[in-house]
N, C-alpha and C. Protein backbone atom coordinates (compact mmCIF):
# COMPACT_ATOMS: atom_id res chain seq x y z
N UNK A 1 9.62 -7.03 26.67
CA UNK A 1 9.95 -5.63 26.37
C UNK A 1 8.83 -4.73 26.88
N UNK A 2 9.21 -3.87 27.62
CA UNK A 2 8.25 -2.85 28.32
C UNK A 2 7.26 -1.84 26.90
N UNK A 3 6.38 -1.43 26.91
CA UNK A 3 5.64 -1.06 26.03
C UNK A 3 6.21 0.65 26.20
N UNK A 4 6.42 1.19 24.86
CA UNK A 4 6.48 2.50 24.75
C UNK A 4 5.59 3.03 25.48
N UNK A 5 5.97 4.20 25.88
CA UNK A 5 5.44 5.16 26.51
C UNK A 5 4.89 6.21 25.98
N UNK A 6 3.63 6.52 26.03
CA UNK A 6 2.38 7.21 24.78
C UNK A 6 2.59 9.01 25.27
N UNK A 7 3.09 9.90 24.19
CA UNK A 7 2.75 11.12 24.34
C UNK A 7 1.82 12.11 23.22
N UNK A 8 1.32 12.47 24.05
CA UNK A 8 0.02 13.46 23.57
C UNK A 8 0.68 14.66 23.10
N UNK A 9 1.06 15.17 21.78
CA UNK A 9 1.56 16.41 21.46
C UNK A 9 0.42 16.89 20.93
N UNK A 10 -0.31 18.19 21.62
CA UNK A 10 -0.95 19.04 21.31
C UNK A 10 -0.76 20.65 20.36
N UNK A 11 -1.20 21.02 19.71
CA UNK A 11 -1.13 21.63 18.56
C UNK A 11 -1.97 22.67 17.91
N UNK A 12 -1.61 23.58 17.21
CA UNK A 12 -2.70 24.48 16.25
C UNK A 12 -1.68 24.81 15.16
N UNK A 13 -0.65 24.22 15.03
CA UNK A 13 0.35 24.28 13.78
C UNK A 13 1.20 22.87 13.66
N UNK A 14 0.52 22.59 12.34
CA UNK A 14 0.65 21.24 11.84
C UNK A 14 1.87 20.71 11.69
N UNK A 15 2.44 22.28 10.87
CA UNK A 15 4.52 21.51 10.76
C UNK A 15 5.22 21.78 12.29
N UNK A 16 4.48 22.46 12.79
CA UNK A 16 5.42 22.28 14.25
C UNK A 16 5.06 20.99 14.92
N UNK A 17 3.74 20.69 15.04
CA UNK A 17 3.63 19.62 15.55
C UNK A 17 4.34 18.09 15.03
N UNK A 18 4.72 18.45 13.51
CA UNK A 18 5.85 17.99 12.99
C UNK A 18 7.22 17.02 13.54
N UNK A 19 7.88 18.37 13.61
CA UNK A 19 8.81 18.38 13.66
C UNK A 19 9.05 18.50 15.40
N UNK A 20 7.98 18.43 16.08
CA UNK A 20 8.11 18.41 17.42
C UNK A 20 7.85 16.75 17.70
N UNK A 21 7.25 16.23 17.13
CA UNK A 21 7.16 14.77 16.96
C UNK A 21 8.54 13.73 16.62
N UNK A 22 9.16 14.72 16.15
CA UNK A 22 10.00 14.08 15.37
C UNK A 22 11.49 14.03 16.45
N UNK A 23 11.34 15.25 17.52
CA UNK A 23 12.31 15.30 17.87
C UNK A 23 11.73 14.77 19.87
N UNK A 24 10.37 14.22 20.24
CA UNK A 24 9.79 13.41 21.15
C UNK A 24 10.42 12.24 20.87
N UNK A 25 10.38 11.82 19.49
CA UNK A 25 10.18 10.50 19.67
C UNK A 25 12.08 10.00 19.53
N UNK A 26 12.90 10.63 19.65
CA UNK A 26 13.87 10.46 19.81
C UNK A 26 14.11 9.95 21.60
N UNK A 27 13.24 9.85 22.16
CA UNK A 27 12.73 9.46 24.04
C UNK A 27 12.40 8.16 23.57
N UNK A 28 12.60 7.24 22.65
CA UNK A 28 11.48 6.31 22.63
C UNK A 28 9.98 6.19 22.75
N UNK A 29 9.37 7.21 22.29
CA UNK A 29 8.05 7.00 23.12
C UNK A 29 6.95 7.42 21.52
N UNK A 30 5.73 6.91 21.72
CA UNK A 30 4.63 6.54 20.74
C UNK A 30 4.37 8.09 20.65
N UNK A 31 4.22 8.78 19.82
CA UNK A 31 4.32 9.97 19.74
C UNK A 31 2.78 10.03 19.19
N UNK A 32 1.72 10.40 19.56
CA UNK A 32 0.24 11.07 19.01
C UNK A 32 0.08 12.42 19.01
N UNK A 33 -0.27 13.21 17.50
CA UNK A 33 -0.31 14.67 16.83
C UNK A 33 -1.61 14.86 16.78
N UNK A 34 -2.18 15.95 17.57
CA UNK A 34 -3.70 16.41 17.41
C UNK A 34 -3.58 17.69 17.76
N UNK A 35 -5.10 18.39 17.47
CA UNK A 35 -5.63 19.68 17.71
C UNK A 35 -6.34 19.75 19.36
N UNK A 36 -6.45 20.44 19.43
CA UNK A 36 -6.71 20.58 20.71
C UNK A 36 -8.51 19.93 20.80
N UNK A 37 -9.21 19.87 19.47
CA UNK A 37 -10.40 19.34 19.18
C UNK A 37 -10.04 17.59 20.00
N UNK A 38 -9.42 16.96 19.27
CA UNK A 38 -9.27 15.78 19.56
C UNK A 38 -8.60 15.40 20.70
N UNK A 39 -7.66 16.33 21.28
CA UNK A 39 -7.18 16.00 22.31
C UNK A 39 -8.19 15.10 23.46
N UNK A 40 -9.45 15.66 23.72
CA UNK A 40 -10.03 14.99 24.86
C UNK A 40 -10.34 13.33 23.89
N UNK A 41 -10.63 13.69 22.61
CA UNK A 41 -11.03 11.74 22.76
C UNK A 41 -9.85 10.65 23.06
N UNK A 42 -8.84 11.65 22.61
CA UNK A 42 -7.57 10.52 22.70
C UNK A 42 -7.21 10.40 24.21
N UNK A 43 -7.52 11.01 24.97
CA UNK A 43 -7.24 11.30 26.47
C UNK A 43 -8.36 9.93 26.69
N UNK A 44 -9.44 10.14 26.34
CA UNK A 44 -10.54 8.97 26.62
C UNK A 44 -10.01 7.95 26.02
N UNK A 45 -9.76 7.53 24.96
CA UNK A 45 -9.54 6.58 24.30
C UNK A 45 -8.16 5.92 24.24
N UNK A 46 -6.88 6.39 24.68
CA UNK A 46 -5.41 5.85 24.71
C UNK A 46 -5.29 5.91 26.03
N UNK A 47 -4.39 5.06 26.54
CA UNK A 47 -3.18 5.59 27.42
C UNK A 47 -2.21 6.27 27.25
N UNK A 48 -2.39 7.49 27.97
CA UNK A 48 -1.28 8.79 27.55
C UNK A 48 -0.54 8.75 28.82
N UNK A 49 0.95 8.79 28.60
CA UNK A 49 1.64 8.74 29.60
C UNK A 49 2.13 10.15 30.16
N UNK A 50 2.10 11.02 28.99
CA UNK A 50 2.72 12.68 29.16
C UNK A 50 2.01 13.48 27.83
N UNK A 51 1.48 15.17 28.23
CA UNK A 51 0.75 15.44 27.50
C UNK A 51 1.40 16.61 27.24
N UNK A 52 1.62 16.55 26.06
CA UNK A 52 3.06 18.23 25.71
C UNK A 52 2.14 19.08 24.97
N UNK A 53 1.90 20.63 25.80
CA UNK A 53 0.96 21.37 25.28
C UNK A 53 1.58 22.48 24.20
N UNK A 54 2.17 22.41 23.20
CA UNK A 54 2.30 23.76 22.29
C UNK A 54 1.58 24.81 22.12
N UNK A 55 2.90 26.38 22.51
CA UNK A 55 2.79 27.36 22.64
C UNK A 55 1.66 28.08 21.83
N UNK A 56 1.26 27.19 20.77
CA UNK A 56 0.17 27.96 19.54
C UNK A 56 -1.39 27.70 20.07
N UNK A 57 -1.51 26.85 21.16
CA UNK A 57 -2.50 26.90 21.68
C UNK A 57 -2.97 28.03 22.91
N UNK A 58 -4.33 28.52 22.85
CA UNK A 58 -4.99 29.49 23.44
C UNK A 58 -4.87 29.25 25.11
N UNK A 59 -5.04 29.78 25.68
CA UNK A 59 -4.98 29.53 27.57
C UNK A 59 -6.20 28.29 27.65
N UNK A 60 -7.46 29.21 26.97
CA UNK A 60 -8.59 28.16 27.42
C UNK A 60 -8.21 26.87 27.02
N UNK A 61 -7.80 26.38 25.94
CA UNK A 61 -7.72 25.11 25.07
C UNK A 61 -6.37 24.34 25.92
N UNK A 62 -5.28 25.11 26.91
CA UNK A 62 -4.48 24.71 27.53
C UNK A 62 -4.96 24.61 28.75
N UNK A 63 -5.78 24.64 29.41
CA UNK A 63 -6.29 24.93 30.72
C UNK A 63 -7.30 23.72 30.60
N UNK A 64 -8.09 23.70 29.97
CA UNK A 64 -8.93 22.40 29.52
C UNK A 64 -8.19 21.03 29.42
N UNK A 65 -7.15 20.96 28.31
CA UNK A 65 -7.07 19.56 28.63
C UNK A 65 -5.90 19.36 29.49
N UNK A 66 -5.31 20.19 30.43
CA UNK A 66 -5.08 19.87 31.91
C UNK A 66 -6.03 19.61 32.67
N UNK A 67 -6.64 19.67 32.77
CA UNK A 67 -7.70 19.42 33.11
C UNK A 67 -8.60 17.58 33.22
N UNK A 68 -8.58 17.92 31.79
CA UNK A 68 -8.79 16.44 31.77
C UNK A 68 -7.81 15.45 31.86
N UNK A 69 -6.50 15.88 31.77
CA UNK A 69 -5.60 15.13 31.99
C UNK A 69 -5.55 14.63 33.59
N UNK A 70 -5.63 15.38 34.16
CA UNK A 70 -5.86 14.82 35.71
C UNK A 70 -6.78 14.70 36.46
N UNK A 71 -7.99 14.45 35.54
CA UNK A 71 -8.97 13.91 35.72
C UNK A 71 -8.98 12.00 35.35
N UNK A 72 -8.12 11.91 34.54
CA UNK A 72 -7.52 10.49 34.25
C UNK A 72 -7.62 9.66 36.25
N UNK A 73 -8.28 8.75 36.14
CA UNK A 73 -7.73 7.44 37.55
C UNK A 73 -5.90 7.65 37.77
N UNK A 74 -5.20 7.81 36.43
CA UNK A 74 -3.92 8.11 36.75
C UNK A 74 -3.33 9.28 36.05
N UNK A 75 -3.14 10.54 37.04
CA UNK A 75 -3.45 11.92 36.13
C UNK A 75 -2.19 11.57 35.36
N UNK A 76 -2.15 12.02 34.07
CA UNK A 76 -1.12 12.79 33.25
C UNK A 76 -0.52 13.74 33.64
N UNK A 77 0.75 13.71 34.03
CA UNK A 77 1.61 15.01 33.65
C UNK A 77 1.19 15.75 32.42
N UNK A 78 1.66 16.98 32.48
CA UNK A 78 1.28 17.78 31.35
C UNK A 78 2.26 19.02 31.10
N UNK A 79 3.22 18.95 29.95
CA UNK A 79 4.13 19.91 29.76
C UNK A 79 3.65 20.75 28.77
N UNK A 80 4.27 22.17 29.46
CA UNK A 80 3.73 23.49 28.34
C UNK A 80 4.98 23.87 27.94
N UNK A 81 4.43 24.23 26.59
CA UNK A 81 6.16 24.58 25.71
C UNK A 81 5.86 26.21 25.95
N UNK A 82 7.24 27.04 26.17
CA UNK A 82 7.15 28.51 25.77
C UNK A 82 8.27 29.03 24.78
N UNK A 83 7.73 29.45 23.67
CA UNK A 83 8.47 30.03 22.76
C UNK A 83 10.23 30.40 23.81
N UNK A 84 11.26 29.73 23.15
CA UNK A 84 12.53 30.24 23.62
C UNK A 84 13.00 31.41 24.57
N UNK A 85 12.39 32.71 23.55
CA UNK A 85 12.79 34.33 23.77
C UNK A 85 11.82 34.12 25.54
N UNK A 86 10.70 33.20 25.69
CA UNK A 86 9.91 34.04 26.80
C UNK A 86 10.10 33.60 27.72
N UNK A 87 10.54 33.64 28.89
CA UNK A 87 10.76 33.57 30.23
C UNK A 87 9.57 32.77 30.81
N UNK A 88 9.69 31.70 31.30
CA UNK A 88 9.20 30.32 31.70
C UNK A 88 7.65 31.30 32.84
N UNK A 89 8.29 31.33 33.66
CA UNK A 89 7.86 32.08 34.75
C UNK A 89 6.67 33.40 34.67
N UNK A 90 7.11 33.53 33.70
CA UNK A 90 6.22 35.03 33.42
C UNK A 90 4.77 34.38 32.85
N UNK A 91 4.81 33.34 32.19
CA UNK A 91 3.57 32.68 31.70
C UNK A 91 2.52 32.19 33.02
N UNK A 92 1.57 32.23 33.28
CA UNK A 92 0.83 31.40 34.42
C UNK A 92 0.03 30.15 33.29
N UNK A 93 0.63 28.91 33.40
CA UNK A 93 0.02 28.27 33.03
C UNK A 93 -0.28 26.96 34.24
N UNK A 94 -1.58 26.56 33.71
CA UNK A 94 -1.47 25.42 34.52
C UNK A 94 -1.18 23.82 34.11
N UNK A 95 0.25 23.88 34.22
CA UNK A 95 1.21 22.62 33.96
C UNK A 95 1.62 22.22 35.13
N UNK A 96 2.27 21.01 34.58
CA UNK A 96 3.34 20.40 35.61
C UNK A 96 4.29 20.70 36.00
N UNK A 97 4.90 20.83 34.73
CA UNK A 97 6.45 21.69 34.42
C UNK A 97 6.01 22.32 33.14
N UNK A 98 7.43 23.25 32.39
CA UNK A 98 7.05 24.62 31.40
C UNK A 98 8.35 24.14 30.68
N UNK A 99 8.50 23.61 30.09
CA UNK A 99 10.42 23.86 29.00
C UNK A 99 10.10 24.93 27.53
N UNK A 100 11.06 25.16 27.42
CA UNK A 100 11.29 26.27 26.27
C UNK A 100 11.22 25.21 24.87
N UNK A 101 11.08 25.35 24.31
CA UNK A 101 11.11 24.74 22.59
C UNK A 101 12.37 24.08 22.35
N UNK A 102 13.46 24.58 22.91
CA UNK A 102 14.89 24.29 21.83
C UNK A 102 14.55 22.90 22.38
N UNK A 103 15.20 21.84 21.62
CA UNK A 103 14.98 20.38 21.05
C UNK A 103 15.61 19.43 22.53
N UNK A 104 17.07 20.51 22.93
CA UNK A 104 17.76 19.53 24.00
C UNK A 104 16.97 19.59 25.12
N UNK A 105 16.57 20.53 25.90
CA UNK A 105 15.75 20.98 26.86
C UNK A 105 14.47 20.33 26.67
N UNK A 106 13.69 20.02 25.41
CA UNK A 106 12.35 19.62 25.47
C UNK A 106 13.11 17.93 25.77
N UNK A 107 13.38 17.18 25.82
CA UNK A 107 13.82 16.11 25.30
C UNK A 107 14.63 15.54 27.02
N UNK A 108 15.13 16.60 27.89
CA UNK A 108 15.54 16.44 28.85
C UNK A 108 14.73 16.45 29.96
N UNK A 109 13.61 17.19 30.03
CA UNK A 109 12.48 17.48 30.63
C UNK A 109 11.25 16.10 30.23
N UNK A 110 11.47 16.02 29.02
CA UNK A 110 10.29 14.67 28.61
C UNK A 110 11.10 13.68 29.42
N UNK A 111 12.01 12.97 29.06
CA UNK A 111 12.78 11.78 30.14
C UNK A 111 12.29 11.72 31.52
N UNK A 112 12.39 12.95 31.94
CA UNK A 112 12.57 13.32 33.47
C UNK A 112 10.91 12.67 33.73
N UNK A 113 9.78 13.49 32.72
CA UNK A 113 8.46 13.09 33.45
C UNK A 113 8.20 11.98 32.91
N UNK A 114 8.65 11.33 32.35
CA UNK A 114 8.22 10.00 32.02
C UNK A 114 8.18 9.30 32.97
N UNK A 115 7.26 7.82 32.91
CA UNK A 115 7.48 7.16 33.80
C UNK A 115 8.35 5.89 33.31
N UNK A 116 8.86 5.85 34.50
CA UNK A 116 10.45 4.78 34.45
C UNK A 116 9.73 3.22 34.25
C-alpha cells in the first residue's frame, strides 16, 4: 500500500484550520495543523507532499514558507486559499496555484497537485 500523502495546512485560526483538515483529509492524505511558527520545523522534519497556506495568514508569513518549501531537494507545491467573495487574481501571492475556500474546489485542486 502506497503511503499517504503528507499535507501541511497552515494557519492563524485554530477552528478553521479545523475544519479545513477535516475536509483535506477526505483526499486521503496525512493532514498536519500548524502556525505559521512551526511551519518551517515540520518542513525540516516531515515529508510534506503539498503545503495549503490559509487566508488568515500575513503576506510575510506566506511568502516565507514558500519559500522554504522550494527550497526542499524536492520543492513542495504550495496552495493559497482566498476567502470565496475575493477574486483569485487580484491577490499577488507567491503560490503554485490559489483555490477559493468552498470545500469542492479546495479538494479538486488538492487531487490535482498531489502526487500520483
Amino acid at each position: 500500500l502506497d503511503a499517504m500523502p503528507t499535507i501541511l495546512a497552515v494557519g492563524r485560526n485554530h477552528q478553521l484550520l479545523i475544519t479545513r483538515s477535516a475536509i483535506l483529509q477526505t483526499v486521503h492524505a496525512d493532514v498536519v495543523e500548524v502556525d505559521a511558527a512551526a511551519a518551517a520545523r515540520v518542513l525540516q522534519e516531515k515529508q510534506v507532499d503539498l503545503v495549503v497556506l490559509c487566508h488568515t495568514l500575513t503576506k510575510e508569513e506566506m511568502a516565507e514558507i514558500a519559500t522554504l518549501a522550494r527550497r526542499k531537494v524536492r520543492a513542495i507545491p504550495v496552495l493559497q486559499l482566498v476567502p470565496a467573495r475575493l477574486d483569485a487574481q487580484q491577490l499577488d501571492v507567491d503560490a503554485d496555484a490559489v483555490v477559493s475556500v468552498r470545500p469542492q474546489a479546495l479538494v479538486a485542486k488538492v487531487t490535482q497537485l498531489l502526487p500520483r
